[in-house]
N, C-alpha and C. Protein backbone atom coordinates (compact mmCIF):
# COMPACT_ATOMS: atom_id res chain seq x y z
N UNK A 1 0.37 40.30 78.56
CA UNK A 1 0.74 40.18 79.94
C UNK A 1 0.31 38.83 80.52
N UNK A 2 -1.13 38.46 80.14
CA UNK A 2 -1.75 37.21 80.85
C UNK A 2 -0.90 35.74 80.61
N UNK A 3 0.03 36.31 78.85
CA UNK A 3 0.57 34.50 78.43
C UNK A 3 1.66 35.00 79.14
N UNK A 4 2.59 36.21 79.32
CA UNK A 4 3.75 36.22 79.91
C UNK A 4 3.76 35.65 81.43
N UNK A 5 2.87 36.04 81.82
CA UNK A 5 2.84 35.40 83.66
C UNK A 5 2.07 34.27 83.41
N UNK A 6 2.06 33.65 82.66
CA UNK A 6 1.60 32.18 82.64
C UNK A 6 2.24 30.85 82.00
N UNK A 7 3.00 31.37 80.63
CA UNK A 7 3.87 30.69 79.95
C UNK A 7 5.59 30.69 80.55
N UNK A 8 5.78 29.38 80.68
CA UNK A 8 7.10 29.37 80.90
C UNK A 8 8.12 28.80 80.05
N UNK A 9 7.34 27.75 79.08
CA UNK A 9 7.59 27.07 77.75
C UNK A 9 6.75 27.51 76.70
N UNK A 10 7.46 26.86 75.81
CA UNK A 10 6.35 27.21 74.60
C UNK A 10 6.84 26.09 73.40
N UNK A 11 5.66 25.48 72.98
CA UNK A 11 6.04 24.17 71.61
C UNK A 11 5.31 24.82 70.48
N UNK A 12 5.87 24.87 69.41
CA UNK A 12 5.50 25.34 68.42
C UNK A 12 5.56 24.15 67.52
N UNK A 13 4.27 23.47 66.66
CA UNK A 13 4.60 22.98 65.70
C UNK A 13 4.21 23.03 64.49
N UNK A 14 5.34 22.58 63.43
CA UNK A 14 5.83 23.71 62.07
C UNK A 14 6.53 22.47 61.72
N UNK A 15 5.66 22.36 59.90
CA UNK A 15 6.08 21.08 59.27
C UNK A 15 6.24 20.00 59.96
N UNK A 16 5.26 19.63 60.20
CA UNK A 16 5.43 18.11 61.46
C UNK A 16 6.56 18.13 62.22
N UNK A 17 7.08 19.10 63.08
CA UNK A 17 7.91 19.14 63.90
C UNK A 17 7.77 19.94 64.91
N UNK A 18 8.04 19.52 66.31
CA UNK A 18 7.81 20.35 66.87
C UNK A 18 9.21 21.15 67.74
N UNK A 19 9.29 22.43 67.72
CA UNK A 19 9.86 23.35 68.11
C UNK A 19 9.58 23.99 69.76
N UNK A 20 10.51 23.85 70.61
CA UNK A 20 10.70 24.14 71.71
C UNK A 20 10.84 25.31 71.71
N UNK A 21 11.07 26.17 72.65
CA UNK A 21 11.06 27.77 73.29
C UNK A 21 10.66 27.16 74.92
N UNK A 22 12.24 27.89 75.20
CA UNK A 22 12.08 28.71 76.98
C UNK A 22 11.78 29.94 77.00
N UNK A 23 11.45 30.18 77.98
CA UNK A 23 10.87 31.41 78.80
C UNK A 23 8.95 31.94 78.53
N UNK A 24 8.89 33.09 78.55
CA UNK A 24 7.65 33.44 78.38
C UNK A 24 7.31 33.95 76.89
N UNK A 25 6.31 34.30 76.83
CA UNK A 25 5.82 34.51 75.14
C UNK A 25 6.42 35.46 74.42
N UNK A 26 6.86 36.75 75.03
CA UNK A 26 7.88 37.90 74.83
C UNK A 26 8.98 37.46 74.58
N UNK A 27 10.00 36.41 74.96
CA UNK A 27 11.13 35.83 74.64
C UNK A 27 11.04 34.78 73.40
N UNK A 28 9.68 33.95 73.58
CA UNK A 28 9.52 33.55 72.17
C UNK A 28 9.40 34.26 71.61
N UNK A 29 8.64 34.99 71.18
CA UNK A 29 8.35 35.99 69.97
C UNK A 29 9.13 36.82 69.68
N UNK A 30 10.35 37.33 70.69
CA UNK A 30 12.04 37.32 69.83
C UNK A 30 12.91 36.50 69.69
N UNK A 31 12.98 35.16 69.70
CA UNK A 31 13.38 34.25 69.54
C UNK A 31 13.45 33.66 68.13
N UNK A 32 11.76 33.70 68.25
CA UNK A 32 11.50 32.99 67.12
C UNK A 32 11.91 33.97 65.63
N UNK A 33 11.95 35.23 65.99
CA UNK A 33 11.77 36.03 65.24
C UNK A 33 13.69 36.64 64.44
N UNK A 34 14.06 36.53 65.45
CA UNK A 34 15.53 36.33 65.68
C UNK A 34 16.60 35.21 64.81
N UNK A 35 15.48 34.54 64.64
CA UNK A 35 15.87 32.88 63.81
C UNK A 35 15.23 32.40 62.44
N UNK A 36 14.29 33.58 62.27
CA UNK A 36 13.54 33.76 60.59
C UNK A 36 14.58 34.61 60.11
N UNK A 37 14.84 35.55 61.11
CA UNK A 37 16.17 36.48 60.11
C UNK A 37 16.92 35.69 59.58
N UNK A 38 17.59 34.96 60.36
CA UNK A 38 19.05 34.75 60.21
C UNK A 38 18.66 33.17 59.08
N UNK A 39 17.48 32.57 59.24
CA UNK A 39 17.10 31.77 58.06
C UNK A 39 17.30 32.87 56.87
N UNK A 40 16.62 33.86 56.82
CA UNK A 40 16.46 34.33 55.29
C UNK A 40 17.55 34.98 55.12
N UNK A 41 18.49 35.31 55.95
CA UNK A 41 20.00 35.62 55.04
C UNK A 41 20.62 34.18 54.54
N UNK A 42 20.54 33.45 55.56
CA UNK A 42 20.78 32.26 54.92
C UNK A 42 20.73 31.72 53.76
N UNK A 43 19.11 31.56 53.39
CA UNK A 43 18.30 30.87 52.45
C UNK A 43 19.05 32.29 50.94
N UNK A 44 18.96 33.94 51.56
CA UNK A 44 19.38 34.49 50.29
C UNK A 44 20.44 34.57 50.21
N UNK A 45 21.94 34.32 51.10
CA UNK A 45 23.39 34.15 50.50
C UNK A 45 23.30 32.51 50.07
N UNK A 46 22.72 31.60 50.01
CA UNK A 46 22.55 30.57 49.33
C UNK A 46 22.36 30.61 47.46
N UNK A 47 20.98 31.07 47.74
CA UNK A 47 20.43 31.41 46.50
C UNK A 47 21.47 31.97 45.50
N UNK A 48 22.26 33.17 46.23
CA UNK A 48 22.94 34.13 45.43
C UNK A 48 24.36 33.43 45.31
N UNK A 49 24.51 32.51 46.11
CA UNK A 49 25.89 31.57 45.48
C UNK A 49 25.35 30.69 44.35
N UNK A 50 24.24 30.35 44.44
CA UNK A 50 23.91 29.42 43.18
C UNK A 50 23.73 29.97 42.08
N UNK A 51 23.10 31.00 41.73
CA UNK A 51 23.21 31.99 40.76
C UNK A 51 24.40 32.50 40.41
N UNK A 52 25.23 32.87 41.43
CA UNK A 52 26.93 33.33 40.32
C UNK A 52 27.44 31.82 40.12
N UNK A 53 27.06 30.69 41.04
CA UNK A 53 27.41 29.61 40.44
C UNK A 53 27.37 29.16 39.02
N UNK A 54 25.99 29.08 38.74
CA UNK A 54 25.32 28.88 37.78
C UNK A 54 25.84 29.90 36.30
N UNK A 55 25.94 30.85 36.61
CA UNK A 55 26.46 31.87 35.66
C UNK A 55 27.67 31.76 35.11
N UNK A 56 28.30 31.35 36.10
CA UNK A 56 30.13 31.16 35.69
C UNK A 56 30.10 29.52 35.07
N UNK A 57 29.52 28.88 35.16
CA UNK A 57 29.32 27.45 34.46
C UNK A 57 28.75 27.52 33.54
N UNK A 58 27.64 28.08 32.91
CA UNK A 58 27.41 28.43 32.01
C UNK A 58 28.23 29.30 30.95
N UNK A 59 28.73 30.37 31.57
CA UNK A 59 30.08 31.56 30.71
C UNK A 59 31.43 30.72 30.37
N UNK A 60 31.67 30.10 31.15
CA UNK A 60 32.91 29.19 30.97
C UNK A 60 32.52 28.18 31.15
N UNK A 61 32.26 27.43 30.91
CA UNK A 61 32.42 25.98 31.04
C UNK A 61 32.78 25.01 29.65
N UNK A 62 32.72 25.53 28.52
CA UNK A 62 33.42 25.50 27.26
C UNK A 62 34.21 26.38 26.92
N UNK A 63 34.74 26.87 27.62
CA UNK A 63 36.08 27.88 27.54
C UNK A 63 37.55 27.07 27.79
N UNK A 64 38.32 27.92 28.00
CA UNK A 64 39.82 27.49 28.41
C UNK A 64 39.78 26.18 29.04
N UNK A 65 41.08 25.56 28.81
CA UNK A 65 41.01 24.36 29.99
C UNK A 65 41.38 24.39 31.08
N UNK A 66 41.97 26.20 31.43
CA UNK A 66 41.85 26.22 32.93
C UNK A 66 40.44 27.10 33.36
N UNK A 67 39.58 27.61 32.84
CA UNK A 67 38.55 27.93 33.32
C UNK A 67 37.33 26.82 32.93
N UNK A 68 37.65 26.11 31.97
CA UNK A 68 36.89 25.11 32.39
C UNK A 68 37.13 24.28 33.43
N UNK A 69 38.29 23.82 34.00
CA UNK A 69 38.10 23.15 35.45
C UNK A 69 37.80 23.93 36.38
N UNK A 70 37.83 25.17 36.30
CA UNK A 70 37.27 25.60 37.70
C UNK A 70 35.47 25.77 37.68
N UNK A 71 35.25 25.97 35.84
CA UNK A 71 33.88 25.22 35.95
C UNK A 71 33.78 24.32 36.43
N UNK A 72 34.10 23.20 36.18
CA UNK A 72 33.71 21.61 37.00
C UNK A 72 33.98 21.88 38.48
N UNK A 73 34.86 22.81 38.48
CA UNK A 73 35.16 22.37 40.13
C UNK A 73 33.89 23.51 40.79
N UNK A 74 33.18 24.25 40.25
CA UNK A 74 31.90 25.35 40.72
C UNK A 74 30.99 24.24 41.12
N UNK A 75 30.82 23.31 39.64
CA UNK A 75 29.55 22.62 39.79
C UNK A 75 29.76 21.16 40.62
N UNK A 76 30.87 21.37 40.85
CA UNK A 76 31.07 19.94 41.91
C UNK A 76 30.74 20.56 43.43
N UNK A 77 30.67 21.60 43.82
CA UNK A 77 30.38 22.60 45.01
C UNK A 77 29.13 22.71 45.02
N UNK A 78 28.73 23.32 44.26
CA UNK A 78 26.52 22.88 43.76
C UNK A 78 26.52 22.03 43.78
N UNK A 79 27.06 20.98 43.37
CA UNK A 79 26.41 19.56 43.69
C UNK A 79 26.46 19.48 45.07
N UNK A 80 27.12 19.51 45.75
CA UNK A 80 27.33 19.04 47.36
C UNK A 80 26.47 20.09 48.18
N UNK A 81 26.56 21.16 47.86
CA UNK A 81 25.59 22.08 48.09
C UNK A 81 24.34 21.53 48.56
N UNK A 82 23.75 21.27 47.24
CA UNK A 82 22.23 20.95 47.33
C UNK A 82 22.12 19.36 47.94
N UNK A 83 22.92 18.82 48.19
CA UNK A 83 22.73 17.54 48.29
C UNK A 83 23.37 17.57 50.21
N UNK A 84 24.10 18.42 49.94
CA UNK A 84 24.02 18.52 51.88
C UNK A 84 22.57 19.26 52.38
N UNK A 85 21.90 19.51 51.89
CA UNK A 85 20.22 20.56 51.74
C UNK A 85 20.64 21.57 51.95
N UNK A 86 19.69 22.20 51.43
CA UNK A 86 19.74 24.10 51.23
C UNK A 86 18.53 24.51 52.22
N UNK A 87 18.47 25.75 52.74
CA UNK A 87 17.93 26.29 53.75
C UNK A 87 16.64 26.60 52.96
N UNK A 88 15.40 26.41 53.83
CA UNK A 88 14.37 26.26 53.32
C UNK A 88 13.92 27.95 53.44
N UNK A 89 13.16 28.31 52.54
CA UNK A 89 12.48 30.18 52.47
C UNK A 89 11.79 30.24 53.72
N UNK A 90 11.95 30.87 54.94
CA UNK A 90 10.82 31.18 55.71
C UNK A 90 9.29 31.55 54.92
N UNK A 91 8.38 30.91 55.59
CA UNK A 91 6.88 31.05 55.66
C UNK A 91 6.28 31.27 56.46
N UNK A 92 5.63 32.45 56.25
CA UNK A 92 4.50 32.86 57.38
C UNK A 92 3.26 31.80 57.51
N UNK A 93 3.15 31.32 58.88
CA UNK A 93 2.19 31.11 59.12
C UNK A 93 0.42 31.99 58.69
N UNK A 94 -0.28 30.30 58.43
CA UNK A 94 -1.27 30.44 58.35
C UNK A 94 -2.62 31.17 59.60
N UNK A 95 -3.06 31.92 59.29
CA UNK A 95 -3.49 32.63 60.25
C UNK A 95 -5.76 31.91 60.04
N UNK A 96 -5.73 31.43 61.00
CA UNK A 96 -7.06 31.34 61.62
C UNK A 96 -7.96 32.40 62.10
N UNK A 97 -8.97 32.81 61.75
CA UNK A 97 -9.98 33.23 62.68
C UNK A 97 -11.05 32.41 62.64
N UNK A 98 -11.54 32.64 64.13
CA UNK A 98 -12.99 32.04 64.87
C UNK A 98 -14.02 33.02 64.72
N UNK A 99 -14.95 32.92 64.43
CA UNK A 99 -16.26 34.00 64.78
C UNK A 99 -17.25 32.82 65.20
N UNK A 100 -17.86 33.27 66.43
CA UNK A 100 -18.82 32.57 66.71
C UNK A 100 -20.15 33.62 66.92
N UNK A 101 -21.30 33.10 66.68
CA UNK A 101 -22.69 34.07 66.41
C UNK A 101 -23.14 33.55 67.80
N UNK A 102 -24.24 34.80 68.18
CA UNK A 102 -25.30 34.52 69.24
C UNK A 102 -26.26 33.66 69.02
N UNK A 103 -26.32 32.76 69.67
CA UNK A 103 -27.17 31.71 69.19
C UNK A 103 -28.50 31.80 69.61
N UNK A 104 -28.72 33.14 70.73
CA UNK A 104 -30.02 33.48 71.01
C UNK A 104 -30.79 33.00 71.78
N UNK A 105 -30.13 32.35 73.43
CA UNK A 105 -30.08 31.15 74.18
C UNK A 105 -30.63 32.43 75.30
């Protein structure tokens, strides 16, 4: 309650970058959360195109000379693929705790 009636922004920074958020901490924290999903479908319909990629270039790619060009033409798509970048795996943050002792003052 205390960050919601107090926060109106919010900067998050993650891999030397920093990340904006409007509203209060409740809207970040579906926000942010909202946008790890849709990274990790991302990052796994990626993955899983590179893998049947990979599979069909491997199964054919010394085969026929019309399934071998559509090998070349798989791995000319992976190439551009990875070279336009691929979506990075969400990572959970590193989590801190403080304990501080009575110092007996």
């Amino acid at each position: 309650d205390f960050l919601n009636n107090v926060c109106t922004n919010i900067i998050l920074l993650r891999n030397k970058k920093l990340e904006y958020y409007g509203g209060n901490y409740d809207t970040y924290i579906r926000t942010r959360k909202e946008m790890e999903t849709q990274q990790m479908k991302r990052y796994d319909w990626e993955q899983e195109q590179i893998k049947s990629m990979k599979e069909y270039i491997a199964r054919f790619g010394h085969g026929s000379a019309k399934l071998a060009r559509q090998a070349q033409s798989k791995e000319k798509t992976l190439e551009k693929m990875i070279q336009a970048g691929l979506t990075e795996k969400v990572k959970s943050d590193v989590v801190v705790s403080f304990v501080f002792h009575n110092v007996g003052k």
